[in-house]
PDB file of N, CA and C in Angstrom:
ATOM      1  N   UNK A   1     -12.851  -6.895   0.118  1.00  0.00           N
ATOM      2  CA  UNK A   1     -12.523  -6.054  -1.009  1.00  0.00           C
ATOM      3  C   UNK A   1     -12.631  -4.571  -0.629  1.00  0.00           C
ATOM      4  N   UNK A   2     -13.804  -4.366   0.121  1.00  0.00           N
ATOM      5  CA  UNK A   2     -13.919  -2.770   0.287  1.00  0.00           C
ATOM      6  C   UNK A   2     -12.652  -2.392   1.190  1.00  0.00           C
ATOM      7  N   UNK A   3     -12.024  -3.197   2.174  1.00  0.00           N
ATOM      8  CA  UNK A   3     -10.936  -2.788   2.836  1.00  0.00           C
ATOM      9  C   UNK A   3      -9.570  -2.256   2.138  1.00  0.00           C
ATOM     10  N   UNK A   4      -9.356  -2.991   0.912  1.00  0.00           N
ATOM     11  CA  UNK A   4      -8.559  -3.280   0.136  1.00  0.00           C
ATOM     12  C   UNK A   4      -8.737  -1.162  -0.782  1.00  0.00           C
ATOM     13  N   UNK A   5      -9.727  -1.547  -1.225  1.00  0.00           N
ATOM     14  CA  UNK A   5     -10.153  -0.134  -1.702  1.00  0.00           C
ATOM     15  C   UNK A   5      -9.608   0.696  -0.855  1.00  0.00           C
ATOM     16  N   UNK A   6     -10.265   0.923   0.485  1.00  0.00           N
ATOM     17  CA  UNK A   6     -10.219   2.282   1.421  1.00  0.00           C
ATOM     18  C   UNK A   6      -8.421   2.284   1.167  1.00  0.00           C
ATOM     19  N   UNK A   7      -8.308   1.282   1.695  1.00  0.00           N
ATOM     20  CA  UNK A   7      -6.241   1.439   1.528  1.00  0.00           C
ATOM     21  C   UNK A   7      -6.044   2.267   0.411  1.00  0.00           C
ATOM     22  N   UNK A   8      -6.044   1.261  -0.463  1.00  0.00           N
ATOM     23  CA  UNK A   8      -5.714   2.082  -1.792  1.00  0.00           C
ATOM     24  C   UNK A   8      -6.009   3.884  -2.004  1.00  0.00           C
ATOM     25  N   UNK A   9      -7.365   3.828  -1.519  1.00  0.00           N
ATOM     26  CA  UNK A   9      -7.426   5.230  -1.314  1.00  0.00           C
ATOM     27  C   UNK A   9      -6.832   6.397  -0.648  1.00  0.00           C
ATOM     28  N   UNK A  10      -6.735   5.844   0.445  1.00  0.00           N
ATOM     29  CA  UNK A  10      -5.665   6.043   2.236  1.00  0.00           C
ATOM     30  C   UNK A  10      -4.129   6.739   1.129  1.00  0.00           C
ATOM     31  N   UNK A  11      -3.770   5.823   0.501  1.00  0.00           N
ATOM     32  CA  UNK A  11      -2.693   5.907   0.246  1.00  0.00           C
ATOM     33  C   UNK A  11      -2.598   6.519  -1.020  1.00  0.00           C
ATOM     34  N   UNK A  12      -3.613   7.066  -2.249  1.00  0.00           N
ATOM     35  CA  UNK A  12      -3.800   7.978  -2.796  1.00  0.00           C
ATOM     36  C   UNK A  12      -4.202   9.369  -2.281  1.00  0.00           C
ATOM     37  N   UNK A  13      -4.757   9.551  -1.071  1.00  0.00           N
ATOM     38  CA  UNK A  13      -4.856  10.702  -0.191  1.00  0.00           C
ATOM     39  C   UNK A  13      -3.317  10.867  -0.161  1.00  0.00           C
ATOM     40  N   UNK A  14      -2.653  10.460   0.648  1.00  0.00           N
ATOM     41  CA  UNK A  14      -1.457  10.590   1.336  1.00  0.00           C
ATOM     42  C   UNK A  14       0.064  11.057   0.129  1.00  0.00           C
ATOM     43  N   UNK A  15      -0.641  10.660  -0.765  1.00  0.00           N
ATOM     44  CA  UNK A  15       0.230  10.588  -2.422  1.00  0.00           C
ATOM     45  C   UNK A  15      -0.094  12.242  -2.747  1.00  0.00           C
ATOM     46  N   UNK A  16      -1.263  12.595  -2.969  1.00  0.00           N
ATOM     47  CA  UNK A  16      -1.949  13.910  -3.119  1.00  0.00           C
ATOM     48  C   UNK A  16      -1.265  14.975  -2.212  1.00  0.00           C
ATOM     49  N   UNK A  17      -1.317  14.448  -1.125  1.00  0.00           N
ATOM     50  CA  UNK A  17      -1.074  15.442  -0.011  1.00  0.00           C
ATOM     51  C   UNK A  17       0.112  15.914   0.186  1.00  0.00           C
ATOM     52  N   UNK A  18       1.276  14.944   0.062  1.00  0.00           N
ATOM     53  CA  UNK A  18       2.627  14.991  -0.297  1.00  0.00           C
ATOM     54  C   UNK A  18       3.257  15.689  -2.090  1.00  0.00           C
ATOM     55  N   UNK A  19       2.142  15.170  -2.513  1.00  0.00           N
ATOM     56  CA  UNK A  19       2.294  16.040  -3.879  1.00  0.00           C
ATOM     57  C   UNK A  19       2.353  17.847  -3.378  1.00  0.00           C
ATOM     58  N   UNK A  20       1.159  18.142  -2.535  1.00  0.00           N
ATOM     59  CA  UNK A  20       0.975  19.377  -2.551  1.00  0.00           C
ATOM     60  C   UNK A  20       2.138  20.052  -1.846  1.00  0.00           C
ATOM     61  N   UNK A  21       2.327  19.190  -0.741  1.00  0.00           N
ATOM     62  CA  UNK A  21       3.412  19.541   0.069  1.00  0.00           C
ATOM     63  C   UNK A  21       5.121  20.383  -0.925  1.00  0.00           C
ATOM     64  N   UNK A  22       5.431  19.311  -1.588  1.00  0.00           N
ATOM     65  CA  UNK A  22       6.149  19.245  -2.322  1.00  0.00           C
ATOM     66  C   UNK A  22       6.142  20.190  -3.595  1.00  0.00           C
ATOM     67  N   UNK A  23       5.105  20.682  -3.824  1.00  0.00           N
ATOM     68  CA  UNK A  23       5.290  21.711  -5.150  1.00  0.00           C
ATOM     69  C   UNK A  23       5.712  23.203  -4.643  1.00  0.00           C
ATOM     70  N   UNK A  24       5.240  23.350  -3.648  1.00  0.00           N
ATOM     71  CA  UNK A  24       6.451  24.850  -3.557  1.00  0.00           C
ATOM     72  C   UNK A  24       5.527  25.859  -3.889  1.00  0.00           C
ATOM     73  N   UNK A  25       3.976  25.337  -3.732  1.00  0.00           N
ATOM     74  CA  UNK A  25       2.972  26.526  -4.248  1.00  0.00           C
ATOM     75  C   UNK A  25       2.973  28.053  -3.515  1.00  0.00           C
ATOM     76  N   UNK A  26       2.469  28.974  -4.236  1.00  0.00           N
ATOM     77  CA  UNK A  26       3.324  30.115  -3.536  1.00  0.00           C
ATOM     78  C   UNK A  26       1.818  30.590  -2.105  1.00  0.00           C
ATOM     79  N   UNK A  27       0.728  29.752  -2.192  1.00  0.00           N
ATOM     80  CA  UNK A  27       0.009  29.699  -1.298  1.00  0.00           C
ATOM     81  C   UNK A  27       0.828  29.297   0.128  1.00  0.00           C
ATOM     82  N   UNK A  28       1.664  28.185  -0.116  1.00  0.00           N
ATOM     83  CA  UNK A  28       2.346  27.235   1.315  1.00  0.00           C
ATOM     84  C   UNK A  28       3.504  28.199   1.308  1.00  0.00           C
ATOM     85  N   UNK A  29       4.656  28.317   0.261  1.00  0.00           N
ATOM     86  CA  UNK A  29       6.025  29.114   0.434  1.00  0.00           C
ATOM     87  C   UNK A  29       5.600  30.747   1.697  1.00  0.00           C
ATOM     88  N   UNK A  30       4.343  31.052   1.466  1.00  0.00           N
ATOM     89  CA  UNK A  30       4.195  32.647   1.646  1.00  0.00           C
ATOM     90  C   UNK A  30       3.852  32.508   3.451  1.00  0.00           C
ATOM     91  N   UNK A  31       3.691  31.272   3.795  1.00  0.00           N
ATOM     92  CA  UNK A  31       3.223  30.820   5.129  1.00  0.00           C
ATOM     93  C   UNK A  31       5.089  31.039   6.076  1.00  0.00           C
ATOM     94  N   UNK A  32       4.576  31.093   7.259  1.00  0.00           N
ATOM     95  CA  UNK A  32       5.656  31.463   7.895  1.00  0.00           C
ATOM     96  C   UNK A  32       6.175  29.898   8.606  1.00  0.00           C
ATOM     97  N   UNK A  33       7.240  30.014   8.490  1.00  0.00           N
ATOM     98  CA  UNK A  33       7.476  28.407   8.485  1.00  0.00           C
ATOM     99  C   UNK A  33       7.396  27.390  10.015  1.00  0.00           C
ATOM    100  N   UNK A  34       6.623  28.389  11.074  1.00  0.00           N
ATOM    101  CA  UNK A  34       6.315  27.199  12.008  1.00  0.00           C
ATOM    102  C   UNK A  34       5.003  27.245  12.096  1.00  0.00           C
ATOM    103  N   UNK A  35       3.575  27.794  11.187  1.00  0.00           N
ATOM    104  CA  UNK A  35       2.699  27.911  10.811  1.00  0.00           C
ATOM    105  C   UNK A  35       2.542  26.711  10.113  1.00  0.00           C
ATOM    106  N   UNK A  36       3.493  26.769   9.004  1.00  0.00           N
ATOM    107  CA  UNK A  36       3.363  25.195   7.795  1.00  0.00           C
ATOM    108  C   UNK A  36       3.494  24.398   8.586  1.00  0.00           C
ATOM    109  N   UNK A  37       4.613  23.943   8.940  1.00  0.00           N
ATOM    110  CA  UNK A  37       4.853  22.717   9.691  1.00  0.00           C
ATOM    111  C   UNK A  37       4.017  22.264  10.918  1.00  0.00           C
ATOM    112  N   UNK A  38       3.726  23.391  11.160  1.00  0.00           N
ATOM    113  CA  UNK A  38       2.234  22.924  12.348  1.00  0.00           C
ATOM    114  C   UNK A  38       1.109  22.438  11.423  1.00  0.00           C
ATOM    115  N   UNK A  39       0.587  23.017  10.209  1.00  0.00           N
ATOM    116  CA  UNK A  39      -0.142  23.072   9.268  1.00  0.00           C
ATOM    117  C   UNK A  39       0.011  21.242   8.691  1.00  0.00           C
ATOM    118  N   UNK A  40       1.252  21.193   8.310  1.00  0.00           N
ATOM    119  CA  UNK A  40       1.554  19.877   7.427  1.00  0.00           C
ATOM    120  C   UNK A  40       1.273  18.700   8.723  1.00  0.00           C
ATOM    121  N   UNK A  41       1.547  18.738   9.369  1.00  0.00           N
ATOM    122  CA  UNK A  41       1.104  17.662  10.700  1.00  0.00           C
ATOM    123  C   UNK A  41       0.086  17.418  11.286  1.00  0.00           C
ATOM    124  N   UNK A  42      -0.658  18.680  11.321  1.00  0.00           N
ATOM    125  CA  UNK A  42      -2.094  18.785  11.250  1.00  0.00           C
ATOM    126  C   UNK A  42      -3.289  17.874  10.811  1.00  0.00           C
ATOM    127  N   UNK A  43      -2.681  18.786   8.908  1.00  0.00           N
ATOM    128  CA  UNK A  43      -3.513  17.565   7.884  1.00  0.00           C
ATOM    129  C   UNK A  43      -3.311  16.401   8.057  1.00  0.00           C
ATOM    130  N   UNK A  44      -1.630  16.103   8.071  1.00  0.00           N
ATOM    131  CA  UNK A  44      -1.150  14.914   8.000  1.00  0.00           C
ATOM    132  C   UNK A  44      -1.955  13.668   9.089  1.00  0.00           C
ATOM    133  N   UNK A  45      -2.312  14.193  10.138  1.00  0.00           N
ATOM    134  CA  UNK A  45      -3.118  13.557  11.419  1.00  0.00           C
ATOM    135  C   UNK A  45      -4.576  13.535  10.928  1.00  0.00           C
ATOM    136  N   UNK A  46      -4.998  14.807  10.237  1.00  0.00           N
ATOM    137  CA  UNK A  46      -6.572  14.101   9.966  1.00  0.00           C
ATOM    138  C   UNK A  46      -6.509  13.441   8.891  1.00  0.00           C
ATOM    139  N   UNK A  47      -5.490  13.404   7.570  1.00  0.00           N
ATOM    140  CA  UNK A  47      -5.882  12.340   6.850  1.00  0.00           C
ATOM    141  C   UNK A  47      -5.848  11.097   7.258  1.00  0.00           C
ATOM    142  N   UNK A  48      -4.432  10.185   8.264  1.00  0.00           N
ATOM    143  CA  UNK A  48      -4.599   9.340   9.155  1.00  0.00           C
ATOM    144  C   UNK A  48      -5.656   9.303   9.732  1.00  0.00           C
ATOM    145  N   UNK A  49      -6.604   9.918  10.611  1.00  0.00           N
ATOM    146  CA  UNK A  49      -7.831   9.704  11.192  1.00  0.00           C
ATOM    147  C   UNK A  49      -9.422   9.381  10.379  1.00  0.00           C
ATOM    148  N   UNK A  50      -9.367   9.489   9.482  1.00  0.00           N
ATOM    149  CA  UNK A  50     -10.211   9.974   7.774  1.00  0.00           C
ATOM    150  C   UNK A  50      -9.560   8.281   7.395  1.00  0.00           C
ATOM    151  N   UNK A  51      -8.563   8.173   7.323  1.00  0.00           N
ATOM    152  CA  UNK A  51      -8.579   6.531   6.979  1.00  0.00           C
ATOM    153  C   UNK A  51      -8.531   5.580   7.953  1.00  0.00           C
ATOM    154  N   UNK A  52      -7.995   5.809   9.027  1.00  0.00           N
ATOM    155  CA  UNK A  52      -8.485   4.542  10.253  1.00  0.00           C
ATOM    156  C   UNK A  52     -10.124   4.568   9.914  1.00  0.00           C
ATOM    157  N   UNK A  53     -10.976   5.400  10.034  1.00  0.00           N
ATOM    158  CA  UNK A  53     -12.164   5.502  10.048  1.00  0.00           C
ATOM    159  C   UNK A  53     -13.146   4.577   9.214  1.00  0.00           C
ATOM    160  N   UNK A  54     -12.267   5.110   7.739  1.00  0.00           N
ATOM    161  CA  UNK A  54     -12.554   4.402   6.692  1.00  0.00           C
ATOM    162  C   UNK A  54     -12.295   2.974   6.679  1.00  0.00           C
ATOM    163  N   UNK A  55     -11.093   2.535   7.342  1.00  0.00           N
ATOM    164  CA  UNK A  55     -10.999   1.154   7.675  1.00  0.00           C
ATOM    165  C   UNK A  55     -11.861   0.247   8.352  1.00  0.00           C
ATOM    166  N   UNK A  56     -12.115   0.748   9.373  1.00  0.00           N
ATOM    167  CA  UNK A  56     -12.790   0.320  10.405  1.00  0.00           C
ATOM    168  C   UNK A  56     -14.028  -0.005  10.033  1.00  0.00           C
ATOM    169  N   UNK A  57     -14.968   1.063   9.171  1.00  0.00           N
ATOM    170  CA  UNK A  57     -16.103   0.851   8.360  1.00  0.00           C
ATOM    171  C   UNK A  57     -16.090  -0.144   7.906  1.00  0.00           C
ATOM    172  N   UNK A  58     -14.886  -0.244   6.723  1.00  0.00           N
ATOM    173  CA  UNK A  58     -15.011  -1.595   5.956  1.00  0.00           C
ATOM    174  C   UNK A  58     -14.753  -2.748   6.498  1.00  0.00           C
ATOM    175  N   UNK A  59     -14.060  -2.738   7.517  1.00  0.00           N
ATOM    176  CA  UNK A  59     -13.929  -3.973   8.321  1.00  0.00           C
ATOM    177  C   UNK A  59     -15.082  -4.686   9.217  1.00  0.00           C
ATOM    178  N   UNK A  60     -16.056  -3.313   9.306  1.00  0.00           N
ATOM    179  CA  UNK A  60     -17.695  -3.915   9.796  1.00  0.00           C
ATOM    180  C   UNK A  60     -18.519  -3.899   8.885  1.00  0.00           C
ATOM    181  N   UNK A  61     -17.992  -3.879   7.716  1.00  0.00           N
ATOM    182  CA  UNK A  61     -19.784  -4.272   6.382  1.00  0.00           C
ATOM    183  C   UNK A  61     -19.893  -2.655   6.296  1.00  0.00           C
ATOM    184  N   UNK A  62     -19.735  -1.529   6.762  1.00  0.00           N
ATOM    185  CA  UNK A  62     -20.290  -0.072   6.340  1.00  0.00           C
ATOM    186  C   UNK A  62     -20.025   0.213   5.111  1.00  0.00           C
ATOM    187  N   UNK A  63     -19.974  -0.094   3.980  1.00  0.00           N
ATOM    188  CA  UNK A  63     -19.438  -0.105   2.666  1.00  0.00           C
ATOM    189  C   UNK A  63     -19.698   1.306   1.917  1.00  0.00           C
ATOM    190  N   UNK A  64     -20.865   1.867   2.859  1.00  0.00           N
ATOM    191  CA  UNK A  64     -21.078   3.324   1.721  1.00  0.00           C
ATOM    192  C   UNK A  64     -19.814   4.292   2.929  1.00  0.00           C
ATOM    193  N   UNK A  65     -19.632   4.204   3.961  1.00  0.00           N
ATOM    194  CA  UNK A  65     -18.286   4.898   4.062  1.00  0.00           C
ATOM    195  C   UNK A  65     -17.203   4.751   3.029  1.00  0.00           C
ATOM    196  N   UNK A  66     -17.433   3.793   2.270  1.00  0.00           N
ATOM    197  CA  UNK A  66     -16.341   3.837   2.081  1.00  0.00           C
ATOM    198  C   UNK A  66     -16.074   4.231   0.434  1.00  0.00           C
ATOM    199  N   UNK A  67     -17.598   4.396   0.179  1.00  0.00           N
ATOM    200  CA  UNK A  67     -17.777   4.913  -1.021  1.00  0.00           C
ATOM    201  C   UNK A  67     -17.590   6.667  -0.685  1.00  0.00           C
ATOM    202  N   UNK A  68     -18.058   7.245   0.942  1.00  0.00           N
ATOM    203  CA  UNK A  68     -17.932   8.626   0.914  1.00  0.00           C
ATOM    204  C   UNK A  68     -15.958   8.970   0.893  1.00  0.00           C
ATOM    205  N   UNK A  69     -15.477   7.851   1.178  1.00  0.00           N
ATOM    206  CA  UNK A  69     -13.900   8.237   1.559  1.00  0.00           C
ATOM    207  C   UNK A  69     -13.999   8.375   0.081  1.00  0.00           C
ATOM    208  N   UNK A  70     -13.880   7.712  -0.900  1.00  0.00           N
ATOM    209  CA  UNK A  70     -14.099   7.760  -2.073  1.00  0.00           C
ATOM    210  C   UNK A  70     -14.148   8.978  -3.246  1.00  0.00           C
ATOM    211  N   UNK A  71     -15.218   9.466  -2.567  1.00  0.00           N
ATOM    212  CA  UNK A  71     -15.598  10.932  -3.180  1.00  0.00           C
ATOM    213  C   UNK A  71     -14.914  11.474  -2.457  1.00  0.00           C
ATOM    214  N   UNK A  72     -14.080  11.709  -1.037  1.00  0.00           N
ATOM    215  CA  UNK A  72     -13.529  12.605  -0.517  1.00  0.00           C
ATOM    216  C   UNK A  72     -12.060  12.636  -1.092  1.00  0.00           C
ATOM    217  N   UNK A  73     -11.569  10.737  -1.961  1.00  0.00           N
ATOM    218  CA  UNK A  73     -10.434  11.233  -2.835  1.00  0.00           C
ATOM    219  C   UNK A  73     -10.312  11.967  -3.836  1.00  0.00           C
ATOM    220  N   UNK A  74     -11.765  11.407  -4.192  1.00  0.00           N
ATOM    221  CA  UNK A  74     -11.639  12.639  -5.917  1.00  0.00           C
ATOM    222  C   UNK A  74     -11.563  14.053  -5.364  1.00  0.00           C
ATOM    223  N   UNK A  75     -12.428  14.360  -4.500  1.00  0.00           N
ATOM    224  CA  UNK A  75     -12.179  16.068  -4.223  1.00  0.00           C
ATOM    225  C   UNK A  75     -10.935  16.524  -4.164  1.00  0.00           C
ATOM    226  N   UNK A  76      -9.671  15.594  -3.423  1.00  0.00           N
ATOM    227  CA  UNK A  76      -8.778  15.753  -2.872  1.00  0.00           C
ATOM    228  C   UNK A  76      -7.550  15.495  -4.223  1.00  0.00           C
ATOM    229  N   UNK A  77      -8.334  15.004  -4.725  1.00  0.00           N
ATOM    230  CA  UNK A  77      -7.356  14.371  -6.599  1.00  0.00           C
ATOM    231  C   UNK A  77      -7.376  15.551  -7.070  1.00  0.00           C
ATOM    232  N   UNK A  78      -8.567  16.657  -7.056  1.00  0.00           N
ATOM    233  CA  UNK A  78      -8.775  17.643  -7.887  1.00  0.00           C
ATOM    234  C   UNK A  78      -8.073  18.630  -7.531  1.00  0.00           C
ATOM    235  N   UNK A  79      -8.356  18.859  -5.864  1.00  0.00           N
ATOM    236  CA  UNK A  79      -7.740  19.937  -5.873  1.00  0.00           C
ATOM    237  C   UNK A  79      -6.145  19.769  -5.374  1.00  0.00           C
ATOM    238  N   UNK A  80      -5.476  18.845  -5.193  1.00  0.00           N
ATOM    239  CA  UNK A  80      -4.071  18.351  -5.633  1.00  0.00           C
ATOM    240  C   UNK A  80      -3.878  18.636  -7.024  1.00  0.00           C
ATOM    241  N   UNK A  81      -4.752  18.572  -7.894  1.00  0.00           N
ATOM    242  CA  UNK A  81      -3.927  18.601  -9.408  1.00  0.00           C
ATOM    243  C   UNK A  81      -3.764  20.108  -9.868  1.00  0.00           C
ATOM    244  N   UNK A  82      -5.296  20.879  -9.261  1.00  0.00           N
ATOM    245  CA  UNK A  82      -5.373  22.190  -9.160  1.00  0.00           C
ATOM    246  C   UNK A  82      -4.119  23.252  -8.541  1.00  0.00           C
ATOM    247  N   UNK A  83      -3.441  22.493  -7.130  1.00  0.00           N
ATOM    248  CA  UNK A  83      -2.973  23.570  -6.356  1.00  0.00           C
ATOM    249  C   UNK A  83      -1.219  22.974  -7.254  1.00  0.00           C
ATOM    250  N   UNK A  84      -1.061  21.941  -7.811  1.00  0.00           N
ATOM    251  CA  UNK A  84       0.503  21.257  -8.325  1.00  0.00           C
ATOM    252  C   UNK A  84       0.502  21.846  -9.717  1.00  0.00           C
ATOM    253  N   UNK A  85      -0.535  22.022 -10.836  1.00  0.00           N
ATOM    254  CA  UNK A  85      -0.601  22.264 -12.106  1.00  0.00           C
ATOM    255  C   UNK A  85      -0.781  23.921 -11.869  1.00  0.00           C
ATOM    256  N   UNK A  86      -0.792  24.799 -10.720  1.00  0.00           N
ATOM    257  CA  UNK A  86      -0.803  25.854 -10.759  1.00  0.00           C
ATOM    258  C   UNK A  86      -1.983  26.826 -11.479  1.00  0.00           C
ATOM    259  N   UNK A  87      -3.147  26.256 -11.293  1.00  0.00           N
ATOM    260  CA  UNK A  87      -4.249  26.276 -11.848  1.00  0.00           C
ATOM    261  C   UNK A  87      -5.013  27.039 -11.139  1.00  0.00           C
ATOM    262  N   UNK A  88      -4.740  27.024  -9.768  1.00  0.00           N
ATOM    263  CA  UNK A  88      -5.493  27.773  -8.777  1.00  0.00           C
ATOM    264  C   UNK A  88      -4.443  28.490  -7.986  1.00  0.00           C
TER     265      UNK A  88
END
């Protein structure tokens, strides 16, 4: 089950992240555009690395990893809704 979770999460990170990508915030637009794209591949590689991790945990019994990936979605829920709702 906890494997099942981290996914789910993995793939609410990755939902978030592409959200941010995608809104056109004038934080990312004001970036010079082989800065971003170095930038977007970047993240894009540590959120991949942030969930193999998380996998791997749950696939050996580490179950409070996978409660910290957890809290590292909500942070990542928030401030996705923050940087898309133009709030920040």
């Amino acid at each position: 089950m906890a494997l099942i979770i981290a996914f789910l999460l993995g793939v609410g990170n990755f939902a978030c992240h592409r959200a941010v990508i995608a809104s056109g915030h004038r934080m990312l637009s004001e970036m010079p555009p082989g800065a971003l794209k170095a930038a977007q591949r970047a993240s894009l590689a540590l959120e991949f690395i942030l969930l193999c991790g998380a996998l791997y945990a749950a696939t050996h019994g580490a179950v409070h990893w996978v409660w910290l990936y957890a809290g590292y979605f909500l942070l990542n829920l928030g401030a996705a809704w923050s940087i898309v709702t133009r709030r920040l």
